[in-house]
C-alpha atoms as a PDB file:
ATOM      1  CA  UNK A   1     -14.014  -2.377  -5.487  1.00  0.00           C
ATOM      2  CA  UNK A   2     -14.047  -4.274  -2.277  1.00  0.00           C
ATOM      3  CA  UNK A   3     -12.262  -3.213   0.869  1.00  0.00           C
ATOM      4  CA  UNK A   4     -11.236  -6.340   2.280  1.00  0.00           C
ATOM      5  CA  UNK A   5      -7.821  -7.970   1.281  1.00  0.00           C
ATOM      6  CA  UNK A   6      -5.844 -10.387   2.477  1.00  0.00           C
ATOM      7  CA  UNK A   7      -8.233 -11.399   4.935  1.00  0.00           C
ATOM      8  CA  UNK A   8      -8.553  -7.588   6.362  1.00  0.00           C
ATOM      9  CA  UNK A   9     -11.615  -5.462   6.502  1.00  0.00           C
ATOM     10  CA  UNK A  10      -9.767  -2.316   5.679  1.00  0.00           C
ATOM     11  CA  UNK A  11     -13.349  -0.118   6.202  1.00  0.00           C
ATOM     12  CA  UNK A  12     -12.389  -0.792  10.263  1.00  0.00           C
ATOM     13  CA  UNK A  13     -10.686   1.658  12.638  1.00  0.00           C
ATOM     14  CA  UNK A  14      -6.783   2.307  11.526  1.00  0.00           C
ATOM     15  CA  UNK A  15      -5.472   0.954  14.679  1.00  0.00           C
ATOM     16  CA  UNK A  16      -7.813  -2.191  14.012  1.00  0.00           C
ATOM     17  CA  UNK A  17      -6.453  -2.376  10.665  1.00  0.00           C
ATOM     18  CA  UNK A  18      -2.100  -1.772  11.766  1.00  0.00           C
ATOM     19  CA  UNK A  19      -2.473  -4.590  13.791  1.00  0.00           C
ATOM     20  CA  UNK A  20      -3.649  -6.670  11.833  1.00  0.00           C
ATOM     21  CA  UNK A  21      -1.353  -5.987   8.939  1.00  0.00           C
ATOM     22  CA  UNK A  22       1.459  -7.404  10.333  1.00  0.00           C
ATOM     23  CA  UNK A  23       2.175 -10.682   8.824  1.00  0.00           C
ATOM     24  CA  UNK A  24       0.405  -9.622   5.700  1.00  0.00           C
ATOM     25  CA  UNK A  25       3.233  -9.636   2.244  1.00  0.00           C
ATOM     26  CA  UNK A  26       2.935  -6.261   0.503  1.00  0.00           C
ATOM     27  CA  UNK A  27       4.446  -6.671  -3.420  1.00  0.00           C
ATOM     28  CA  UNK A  28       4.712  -3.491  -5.594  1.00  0.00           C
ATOM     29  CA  UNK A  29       5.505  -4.581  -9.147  1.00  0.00           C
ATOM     30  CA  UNK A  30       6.013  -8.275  -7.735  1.00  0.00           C
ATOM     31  CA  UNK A  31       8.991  -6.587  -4.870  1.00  0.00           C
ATOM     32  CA  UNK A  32       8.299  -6.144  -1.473  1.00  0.00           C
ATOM     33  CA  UNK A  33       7.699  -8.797   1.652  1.00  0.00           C
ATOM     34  CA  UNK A  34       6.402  -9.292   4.927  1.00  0.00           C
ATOM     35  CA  UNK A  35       4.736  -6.451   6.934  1.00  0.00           C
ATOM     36  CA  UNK A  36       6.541  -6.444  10.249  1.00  0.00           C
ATOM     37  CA  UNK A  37       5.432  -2.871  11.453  1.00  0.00           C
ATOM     38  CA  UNK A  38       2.757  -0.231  10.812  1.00  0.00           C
ATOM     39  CA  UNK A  39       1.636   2.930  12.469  1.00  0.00           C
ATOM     40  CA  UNK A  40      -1.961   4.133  12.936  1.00  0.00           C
ATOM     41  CA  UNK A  41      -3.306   7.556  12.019  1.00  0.00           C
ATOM     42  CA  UNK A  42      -7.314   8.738  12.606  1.00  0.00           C
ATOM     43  CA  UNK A  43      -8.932  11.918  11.440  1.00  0.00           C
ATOM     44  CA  UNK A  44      -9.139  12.800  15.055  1.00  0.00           C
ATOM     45  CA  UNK A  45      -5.673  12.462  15.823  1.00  0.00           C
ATOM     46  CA  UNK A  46      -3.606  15.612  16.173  1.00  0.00           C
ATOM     47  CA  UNK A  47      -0.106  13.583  14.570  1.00  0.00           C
ATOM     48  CA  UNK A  48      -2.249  12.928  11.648  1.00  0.00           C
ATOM     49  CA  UNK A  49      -2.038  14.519   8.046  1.00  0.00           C
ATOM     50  CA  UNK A  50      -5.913  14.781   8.249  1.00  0.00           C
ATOM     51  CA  UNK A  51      -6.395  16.650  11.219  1.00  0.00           C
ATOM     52  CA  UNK A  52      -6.980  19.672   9.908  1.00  0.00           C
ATOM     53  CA  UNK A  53      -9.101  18.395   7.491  1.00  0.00           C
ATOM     54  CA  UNK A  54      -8.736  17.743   3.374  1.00  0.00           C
ATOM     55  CA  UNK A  55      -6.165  19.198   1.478  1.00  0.00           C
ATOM     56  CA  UNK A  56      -4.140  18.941  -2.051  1.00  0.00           C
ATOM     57  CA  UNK A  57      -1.783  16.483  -0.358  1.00  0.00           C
ATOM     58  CA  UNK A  58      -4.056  14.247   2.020  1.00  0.00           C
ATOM     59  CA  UNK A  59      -6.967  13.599  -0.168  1.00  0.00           C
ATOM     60  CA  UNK A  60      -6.084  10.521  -1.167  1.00  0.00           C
ATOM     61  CA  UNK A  61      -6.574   9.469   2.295  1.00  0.00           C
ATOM     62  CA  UNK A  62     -10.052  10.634   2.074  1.00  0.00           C
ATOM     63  CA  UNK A  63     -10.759   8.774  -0.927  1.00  0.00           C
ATOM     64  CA  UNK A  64     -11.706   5.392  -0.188  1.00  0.00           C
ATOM     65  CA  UNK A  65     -10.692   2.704   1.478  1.00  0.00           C
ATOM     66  CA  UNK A  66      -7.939   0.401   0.420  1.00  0.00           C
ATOM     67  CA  UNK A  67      -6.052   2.508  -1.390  1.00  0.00           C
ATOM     68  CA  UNK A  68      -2.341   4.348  -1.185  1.00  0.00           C
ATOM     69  CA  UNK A  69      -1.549   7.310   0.045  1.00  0.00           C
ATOM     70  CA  UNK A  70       1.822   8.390  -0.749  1.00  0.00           C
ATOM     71  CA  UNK A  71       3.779  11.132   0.640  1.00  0.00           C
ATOM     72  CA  UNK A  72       6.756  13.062   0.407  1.00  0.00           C
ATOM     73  CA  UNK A  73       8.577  13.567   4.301  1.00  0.00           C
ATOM     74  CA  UNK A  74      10.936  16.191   5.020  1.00  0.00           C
ATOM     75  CA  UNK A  75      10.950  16.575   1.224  1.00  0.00           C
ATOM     76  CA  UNK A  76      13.713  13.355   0.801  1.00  0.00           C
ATOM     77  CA  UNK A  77      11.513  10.187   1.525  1.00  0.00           C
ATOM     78  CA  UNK A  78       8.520   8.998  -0.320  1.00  0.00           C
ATOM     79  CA  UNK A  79       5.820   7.409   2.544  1.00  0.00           C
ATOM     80  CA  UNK A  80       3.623   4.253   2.058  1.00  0.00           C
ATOM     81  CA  UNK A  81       0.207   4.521   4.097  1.00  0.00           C
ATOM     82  CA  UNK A  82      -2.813   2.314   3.323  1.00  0.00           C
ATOM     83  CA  UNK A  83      -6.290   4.245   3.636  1.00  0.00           C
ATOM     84  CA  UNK A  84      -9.147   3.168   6.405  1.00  0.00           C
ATOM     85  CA  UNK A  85     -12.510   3.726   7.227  1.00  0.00           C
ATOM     86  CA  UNK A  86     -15.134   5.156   5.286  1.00  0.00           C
ATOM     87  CA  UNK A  87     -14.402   7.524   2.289  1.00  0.00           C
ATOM     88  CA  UNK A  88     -14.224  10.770   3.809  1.00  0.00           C
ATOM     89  CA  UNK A  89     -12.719   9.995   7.346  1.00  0.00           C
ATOM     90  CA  UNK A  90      -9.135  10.256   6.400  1.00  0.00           C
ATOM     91  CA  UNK A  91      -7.659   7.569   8.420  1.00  0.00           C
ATOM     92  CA  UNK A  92      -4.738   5.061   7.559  1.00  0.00           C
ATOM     93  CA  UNK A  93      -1.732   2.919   8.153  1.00  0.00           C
ATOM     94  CA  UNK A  94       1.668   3.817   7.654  1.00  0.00           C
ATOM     95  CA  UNK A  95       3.561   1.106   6.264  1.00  0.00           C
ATOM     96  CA  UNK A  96       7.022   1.601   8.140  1.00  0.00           C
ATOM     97  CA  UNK A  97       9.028  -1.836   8.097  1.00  0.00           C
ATOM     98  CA  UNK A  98       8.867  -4.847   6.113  1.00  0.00           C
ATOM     99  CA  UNK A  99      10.964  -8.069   5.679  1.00  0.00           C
ATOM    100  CA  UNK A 100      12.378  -8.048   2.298  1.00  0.00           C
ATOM    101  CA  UNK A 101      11.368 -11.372   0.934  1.00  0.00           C
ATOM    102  CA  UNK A 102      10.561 -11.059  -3.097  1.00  0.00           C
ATOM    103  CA  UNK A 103      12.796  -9.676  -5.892  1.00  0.00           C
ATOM    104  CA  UNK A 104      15.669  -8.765  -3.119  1.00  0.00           C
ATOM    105  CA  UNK A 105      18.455  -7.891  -6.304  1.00  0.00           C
ATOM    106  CA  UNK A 106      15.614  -5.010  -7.277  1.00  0.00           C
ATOM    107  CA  UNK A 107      15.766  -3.608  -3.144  1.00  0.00           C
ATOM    108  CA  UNK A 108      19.666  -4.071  -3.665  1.00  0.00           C
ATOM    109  CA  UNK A 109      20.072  -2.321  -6.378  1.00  0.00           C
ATOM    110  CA  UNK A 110      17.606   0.657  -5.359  1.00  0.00           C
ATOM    111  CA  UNK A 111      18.809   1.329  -2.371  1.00  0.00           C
ATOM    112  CA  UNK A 112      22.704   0.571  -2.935  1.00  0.00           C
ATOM    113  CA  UNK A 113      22.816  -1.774   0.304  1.00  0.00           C
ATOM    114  CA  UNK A 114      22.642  -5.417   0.195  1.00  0.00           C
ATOM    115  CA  UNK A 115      22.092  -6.036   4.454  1.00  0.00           C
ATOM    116  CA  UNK A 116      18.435  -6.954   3.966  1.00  0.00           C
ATOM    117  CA  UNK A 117      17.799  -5.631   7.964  1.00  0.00           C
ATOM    118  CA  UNK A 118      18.650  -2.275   6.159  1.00  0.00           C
ATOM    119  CA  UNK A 119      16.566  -2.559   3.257  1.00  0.00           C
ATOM    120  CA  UNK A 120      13.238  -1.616   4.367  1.00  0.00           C
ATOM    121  CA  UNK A 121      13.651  -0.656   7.863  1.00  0.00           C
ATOM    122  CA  UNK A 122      11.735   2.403   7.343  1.00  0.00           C
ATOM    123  CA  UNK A 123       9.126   4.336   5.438  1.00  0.00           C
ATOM    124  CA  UNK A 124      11.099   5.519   3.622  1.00  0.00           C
ATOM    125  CA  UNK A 125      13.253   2.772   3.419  1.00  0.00           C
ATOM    126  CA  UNK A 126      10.210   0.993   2.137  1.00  0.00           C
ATOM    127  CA  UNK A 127       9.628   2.968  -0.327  1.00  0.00           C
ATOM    128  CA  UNK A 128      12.751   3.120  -1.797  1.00  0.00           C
ATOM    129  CA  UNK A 129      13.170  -0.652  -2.024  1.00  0.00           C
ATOM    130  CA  UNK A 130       9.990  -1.034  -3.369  1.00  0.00           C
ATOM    131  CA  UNK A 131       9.942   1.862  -6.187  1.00  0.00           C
ATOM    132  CA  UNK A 132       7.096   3.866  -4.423  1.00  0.00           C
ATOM    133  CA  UNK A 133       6.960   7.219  -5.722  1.00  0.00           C
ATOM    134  CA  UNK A 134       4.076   9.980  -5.869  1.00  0.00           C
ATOM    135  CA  UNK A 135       2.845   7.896  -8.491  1.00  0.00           C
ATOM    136  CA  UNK A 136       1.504   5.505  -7.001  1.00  0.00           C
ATOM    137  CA  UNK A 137      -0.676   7.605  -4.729  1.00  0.00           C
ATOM    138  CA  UNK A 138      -4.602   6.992  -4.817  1.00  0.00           C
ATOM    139  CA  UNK A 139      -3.734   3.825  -6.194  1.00  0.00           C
ATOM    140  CA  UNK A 140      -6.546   1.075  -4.993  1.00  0.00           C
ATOM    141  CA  UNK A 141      -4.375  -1.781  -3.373  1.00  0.00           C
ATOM    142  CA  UNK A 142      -6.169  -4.654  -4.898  1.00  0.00           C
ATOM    143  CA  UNK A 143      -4.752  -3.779  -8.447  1.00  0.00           C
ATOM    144  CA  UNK A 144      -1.677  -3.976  -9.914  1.00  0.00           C
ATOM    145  CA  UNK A 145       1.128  -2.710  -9.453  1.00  0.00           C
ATOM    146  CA  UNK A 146       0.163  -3.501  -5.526  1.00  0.00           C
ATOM    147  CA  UNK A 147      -0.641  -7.330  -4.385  1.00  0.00           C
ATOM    148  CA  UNK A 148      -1.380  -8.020  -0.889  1.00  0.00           C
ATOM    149  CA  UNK A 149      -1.017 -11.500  -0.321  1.00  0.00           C
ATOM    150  CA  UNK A 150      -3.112 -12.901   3.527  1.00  0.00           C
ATOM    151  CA  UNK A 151      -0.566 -14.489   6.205  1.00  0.00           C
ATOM    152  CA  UNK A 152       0.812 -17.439   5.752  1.00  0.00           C
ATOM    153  CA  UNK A 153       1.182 -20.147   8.650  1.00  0.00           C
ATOM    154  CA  UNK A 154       4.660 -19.101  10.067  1.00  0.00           C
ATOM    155  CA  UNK A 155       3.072 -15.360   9.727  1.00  0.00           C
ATOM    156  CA  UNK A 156      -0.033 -16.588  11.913  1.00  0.00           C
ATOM    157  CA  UNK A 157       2.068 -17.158  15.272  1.00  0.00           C
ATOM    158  CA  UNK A 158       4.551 -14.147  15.190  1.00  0.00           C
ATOM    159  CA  UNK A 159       4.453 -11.839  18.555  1.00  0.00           C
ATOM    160  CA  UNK A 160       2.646  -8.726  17.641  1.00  0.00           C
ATOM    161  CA  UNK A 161       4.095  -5.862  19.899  1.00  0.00           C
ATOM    162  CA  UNK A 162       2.478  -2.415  20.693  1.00  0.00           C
ATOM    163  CA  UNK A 163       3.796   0.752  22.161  1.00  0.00           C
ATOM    164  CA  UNK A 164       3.720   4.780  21.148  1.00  0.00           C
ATOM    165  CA  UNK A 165       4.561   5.917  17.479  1.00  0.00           C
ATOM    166  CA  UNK A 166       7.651   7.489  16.635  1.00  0.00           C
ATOM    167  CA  UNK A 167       9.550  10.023  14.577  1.00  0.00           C
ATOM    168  CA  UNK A 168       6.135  12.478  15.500  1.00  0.00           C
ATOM    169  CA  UNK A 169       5.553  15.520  17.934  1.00  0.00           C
ATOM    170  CA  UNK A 170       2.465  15.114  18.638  1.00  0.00           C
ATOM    171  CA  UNK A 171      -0.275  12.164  19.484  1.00  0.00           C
ATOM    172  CA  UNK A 172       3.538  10.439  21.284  1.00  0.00           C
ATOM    173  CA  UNK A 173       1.572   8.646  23.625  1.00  0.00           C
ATOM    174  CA  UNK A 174      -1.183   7.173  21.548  1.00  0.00           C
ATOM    175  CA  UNK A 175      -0.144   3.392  21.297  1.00  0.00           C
ATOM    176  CA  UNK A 176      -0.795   3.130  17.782  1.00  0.00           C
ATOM    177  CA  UNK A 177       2.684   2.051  16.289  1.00  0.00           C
ATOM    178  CA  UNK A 178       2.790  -2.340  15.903  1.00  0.00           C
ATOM    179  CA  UNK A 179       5.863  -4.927  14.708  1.00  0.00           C
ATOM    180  CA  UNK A 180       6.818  -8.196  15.255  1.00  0.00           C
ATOM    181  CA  UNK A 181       8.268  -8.101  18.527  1.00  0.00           C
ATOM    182  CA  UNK A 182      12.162  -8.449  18.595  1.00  0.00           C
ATOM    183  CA  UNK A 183      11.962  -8.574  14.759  1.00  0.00           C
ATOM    184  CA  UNK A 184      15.499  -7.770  13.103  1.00  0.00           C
ATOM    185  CA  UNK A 185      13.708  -5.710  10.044  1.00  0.00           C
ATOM    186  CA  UNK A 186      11.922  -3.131  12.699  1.00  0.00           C
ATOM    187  CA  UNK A 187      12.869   0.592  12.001  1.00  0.00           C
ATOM    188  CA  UNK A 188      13.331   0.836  15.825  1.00  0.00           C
ATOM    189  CA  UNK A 189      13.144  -2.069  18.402  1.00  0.00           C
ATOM    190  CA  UNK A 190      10.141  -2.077  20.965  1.00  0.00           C
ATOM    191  CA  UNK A 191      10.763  -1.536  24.380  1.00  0.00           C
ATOM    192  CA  UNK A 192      10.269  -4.862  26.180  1.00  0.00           C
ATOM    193  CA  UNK A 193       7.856  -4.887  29.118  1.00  0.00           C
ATOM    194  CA  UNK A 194       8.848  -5.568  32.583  1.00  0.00           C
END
Protein backbone atom coordinates (compact mmCIF):
# COMPACT_ATOMS: atom_id res chain seq x y z
CA UNK A 1 0.00 0.00 0.00
CA UNK A 2 1.63 3.24 -0.89
CA UNK A 3 1.64 6.31 1.29
CA UNK A 4 1.45 8.97 -1.11
CA UNK A 5 -2.00 10.28 -2.39
CA UNK A 6 -3.12 12.98 -4.02
CA UNK A 7 0.18 14.20 -4.66
CA UNK A 8 1.15 13.98 -0.70
CA UNK A 9 3.88 11.97 0.86
CA UNK A 10 1.85 11.14 3.89
CA UNK A 11 5.22 9.17 5.55
CA UNK A 12 6.40 13.18 6.22
CA UNK A 13 6.10 15.13 9.48
CA UNK A 14 2.16 15.84 10.40
CA UNK A 15 2.59 19.48 10.22
CA UNK A 16 4.29 18.86 6.68
CA UNK A 17 1.45 16.81 5.78
CA UNK A 18 -1.78 19.56 7.35
CA UNK A 19 -0.45 21.97 5.20
CA UNK A 20 -0.39 20.48 2.49
CA UNK A 21 -3.82 18.96 2.69
CA UNK A 22 -5.57 21.89 2.19
CA UNK A 23 -6.93 22.05 -1.23
CA UNK A 24 -6.95 18.31 -1.39
CA UNK A 25 -11.12 16.81 -1.93
CA UNK A 26 -11.73 14.15 0.72
CA UNK A 27 -14.99 11.77 -0.54
CA UNK A 28 -16.31 9.08 1.90
CA UNK A 29 -18.76 6.89 -0.01
CA UNK A 30 -18.49 9.49 -3.03
CA UNK A 31 -19.65 12.69 -0.14
CA UNK A 32 -17.37 15.01 1.13
CA UNK A 33 -15.29 18.15 -0.59
CA UNK A 34 -12.54 20.39 -0.34
CA UNK A 35 -10.10 20.33 2.65
CA UNK A 36 -10.02 23.90 3.88
CA UNK A 37 -8.47 23.21 7.43
CA UNK A 38 -6.47 20.56 9.31
CA UNK A 39 -4.69 20.37 12.59
CA UNK A 40 -1.34 18.67 13.29
CA UNK A 41 -0.63 16.18 16.05
CA UNK A 42 3.14 14.39 16.70
CA UNK A 43 3.96 11.64 19.12
CA UNK A 44 5.93 14.22 20.95
CA UNK A 45 3.30 16.59 21.40
CA UNK A 46 1.67 16.83 24.80
CA UNK A 47 -2.16 17.82 22.99
CA UNK A 48 -1.75 14.62 21.20
CA UNK A 49 -3.72 11.25 21.72
CA UNK A 50 -0.26 9.51 21.41
CA UNK A 51 1.63 11.11 23.94
CA UNK A 52 1.48 8.78 26.33
CA UNK A 53 2.13 6.21 24.10
CA UNK A 54 -0.23 3.22 22.38
CA UNK A 55 -3.41 2.40 23.63
CA UNK A 56 -6.92 0.54 22.71
CA UNK A 57 -8.12 3.83 21.24
CA UNK A 58 -4.96 5.44 19.43
CA UNK A 59 -3.52 2.49 17.74
CA UNK A 60 -4.77 3.08 14.68
CA UNK A 61 -2.62 6.04 14.59
CA UNK A 62 0.28 3.84 15.08
CA UNK A 63 -0.59 1.65 12.36
CA UNK A 64 0.61 2.91 9.22
CA UNK A 65 0.56 5.63 7.31
CA UNK A 66 -2.35 6.80 5.27
CA UNK A 67 -4.89 5.52 7.05
CA UNK A 68 -8.01 6.83 9.44
CA UNK A 69 -8.10 7.25 12.71
CA UNK A 70 -11.42 7.84 14.05
CA UNK A 71 -12.44 9.01 17.34
CA UNK A 72 -15.14 9.59 19.58
CA UNK A 73 -14.79 13.48 21.45
CA UNK A 74 -16.49 14.32 24.51
CA UNK A 75 -18.39 11.09 23.80
CA UNK A 76 -20.99 13.09 21.07
CA UNK A 77 -18.71 13.68 17.93
CA UNK A 78 -17.02 11.14 15.81
CA UNK A 79 -13.26 12.74 14.69
CA UNK A 80 -11.58 12.33 11.21
CA UNK A 81 -7.61 12.31 11.50
CA UNK A 82 -5.36 10.97 8.71
CA UNK A 83 -2.19 8.97 10.08
CA UNK A 84 1.66 10.25 9.39
CA UNK A 85 4.99 9.16 9.61
CA UNK A 86 6.30 5.87 10.00
CA UNK A 87 4.17 2.98 11.50
CA UNK A 88 4.76 3.26 15.03
CA UNK A 89 5.22 7.12 15.54
CA UNK A 90 1.63 7.95 16.09
CA UNK A 91 1.36 11.17 14.36
CA UNK A 92 -1.60 12.65 12.20
CA UNK A 93 -3.91 15.25 10.83
CA UNK A 94 -7.11 16.15 12.08
CA UNK A 95 -9.43 16.77 9.42
CA UNK A 96 -11.51 19.78 10.97
CA UNK A 97 -13.26 21.81 8.03
CA UNK A 98 -14.10 21.08 4.59
CA UNK A 99 -16.13 22.76 1.75
CA UNK A 100 -19.03 20.64 1.04
CA UNK A 101 -18.83 20.12 -2.65
CA UNK A 102 -20.13 16.33 -3.62
CA UNK A 103 -23.46 14.64 -2.75
CA UNK A 104 -24.58 17.97 -0.64
CA UNK A 105 -28.58 16.38 -0.28
CA UNK A 106 -26.60 13.32 1.72
CA UNK A 107 -24.69 16.32 4.24
CA UNK A 108 -28.33 17.88 4.28
CA UNK A 109 -30.03 15.28 5.23
CA UNK A 110 -27.39 13.99 7.94
CA UNK A 111 -26.96 16.78 9.61
CA UNK A 112 -30.62 18.40 9.36
CA UNK A 113 -29.10 21.87 8.07
CA UNK A 114 -28.99 22.88 4.57
CA UNK A 115 -26.40 26.32 5.10
CA UNK A 116 -23.47 24.50 3.51
CA UNK A 117 -20.93 27.05 5.80
CA UNK A 118 -22.58 24.88 8.59
CA UNK A 119 -22.21 21.61 7.17
CA UNK A 120 -18.77 20.65 7.85
CA UNK A 121 -17.39 23.40 9.81
CA UNK A 122 -16.00 21.08 12.25
CA UNK A 123 -14.68 17.66 13.13
CA UNK A 124 -17.30 16.72 14.04
CA UNK A 125 -19.26 18.46 11.73
CA UNK A 126 -17.25 16.55 9.20
CA UNK A 127 -17.98 13.61 10.28
CA UNK A 128 -21.42 13.83 10.51
CA UNK A 129 -21.88 15.06 6.94
CA UNK A 130 -19.79 12.59 5.69
CA UNK A 131 -21.15 9.31 7.63
CA UNK A 132 -17.81 8.77 9.57
CA UNK A 133 -18.35 6.55 12.35
CA UNK A 134 -15.92 4.18 14.46
CA UNK A 135 -16.15 2.12 11.55
CA UNK A 136 -14.24 3.49 9.50
CA UNK A 137 -11.23 3.65 11.78
CA UNK A 138 -7.86 1.93 10.55
CA UNK A 139 -9.29 2.24 7.30
CA UNK A 140 -6.25 2.80 4.59
CA UNK A 141 -7.32 6.07 2.70
CA UNK A 142 -6.51 4.91 -0.74
CA UNK A 143 -9.51 2.38 -0.69
CA UNK A 144 -12.90 2.69 -0.80
CA UNK A 145 -15.11 3.97 0.97
CA UNK A 146 -12.32 7.00 1.18
CA UNK A 147 -11.05 8.80 -2.24
CA UNK A 148 -8.67 11.55 -2.02
CA UNK A 149 -8.70 13.31 -5.10
CA UNK A 150 -4.96 15.94 -5.67
CA UNK A 151 -5.84 19.85 -6.00
CA UNK A 152 -7.26 21.09 -8.70
CA UNK A 153 -6.13 24.52 -10.39
CA UNK A 154 -8.45 26.98 -8.44
CA UNK A 155 -7.25 24.74 -5.25
CA UNK A 156 -3.47 25.47 -6.29
CA UNK A 157 -3.62 29.40 -5.54
CA UNK A 158 -5.83 29.52 -2.32
CA UNK A 159 -4.08 31.49 0.80
CA UNK A 160 -2.97 28.88 3.20
CA UNK A 161 -3.11 30.48 6.77
CA UNK A 162 -1.32 29.25 10.00
CA UNK A 163 -1.75 30.05 13.62
CA UNK A 164 -2.19 27.87 17.13
CA UNK A 165 -4.75 24.89 17.30
CA UNK A 166 -7.85 25.14 19.04
CA UNK A 167 -10.53 23.52 21.16
CA UNK A 168 -7.11 21.87 23.20
CA UNK A 169 -5.40 22.61 26.67
CA UNK A 170 -2.37 21.87 26.00
CA UNK A 171 0.43 22.23 23.01
CA UNK A 172 -1.98 26.06 22.49
CA UNK A 173 0.89 27.64 21.15
CA UNK A 174 2.26 25.12 18.73
CA UNK A 175 1.24 26.63 15.25
CA UNK A 176 0.06 23.52 13.90
CA UNK A 177 -3.70 24.28 13.01
CA UNK A 178 -3.97 25.44 8.77
CA UNK A 179 -7.23 26.75 6.47
CA UNK A 180 -7.78 28.71 3.69
CA UNK A 181 -7.41 32.04 4.93
CA UNK A 182 -10.76 34.04 5.24
CA UNK A 183 -12.49 30.84 4.01
CA UNK A 184 -16.38 30.88 4.86
CA UNK A 185 -16.35 26.86 5.66
CA UNK A 186 -13.49 27.36 8.56
CA UNK A 187 -14.67 26.03 12.04
CA UNK A 188 -13.17 29.30 13.43
CA UNK A 189 -11.72 32.27 11.38
CA UNK A 190 -7.84 32.97 11.62
CA UNK A 191 -6.69 35.89 13.20
CA UNK A 192 -5.36 38.21 10.48
CA UNK A 193 -1.80 39.50 10.90
CA UNK A 194 -0.94 43.03 11.40
Amino acid sequence: MTNFLAGIDFSAPSHEVARLLIGVTVLVDGVGGRIVETEAYDREDPASHTYNGPTERNAAMFGPPAHAYVYRSYGIHWCLNFVCREEGHGAGVLIRAIEPLHGLDMMVARRGLDDPRLLCSGPGRVCQALGITREHNAKPLALPPFQLLPRDAAAMDLPVAAGPRIGISKGMDTPWRFGVARSPYLSKPFRQAG
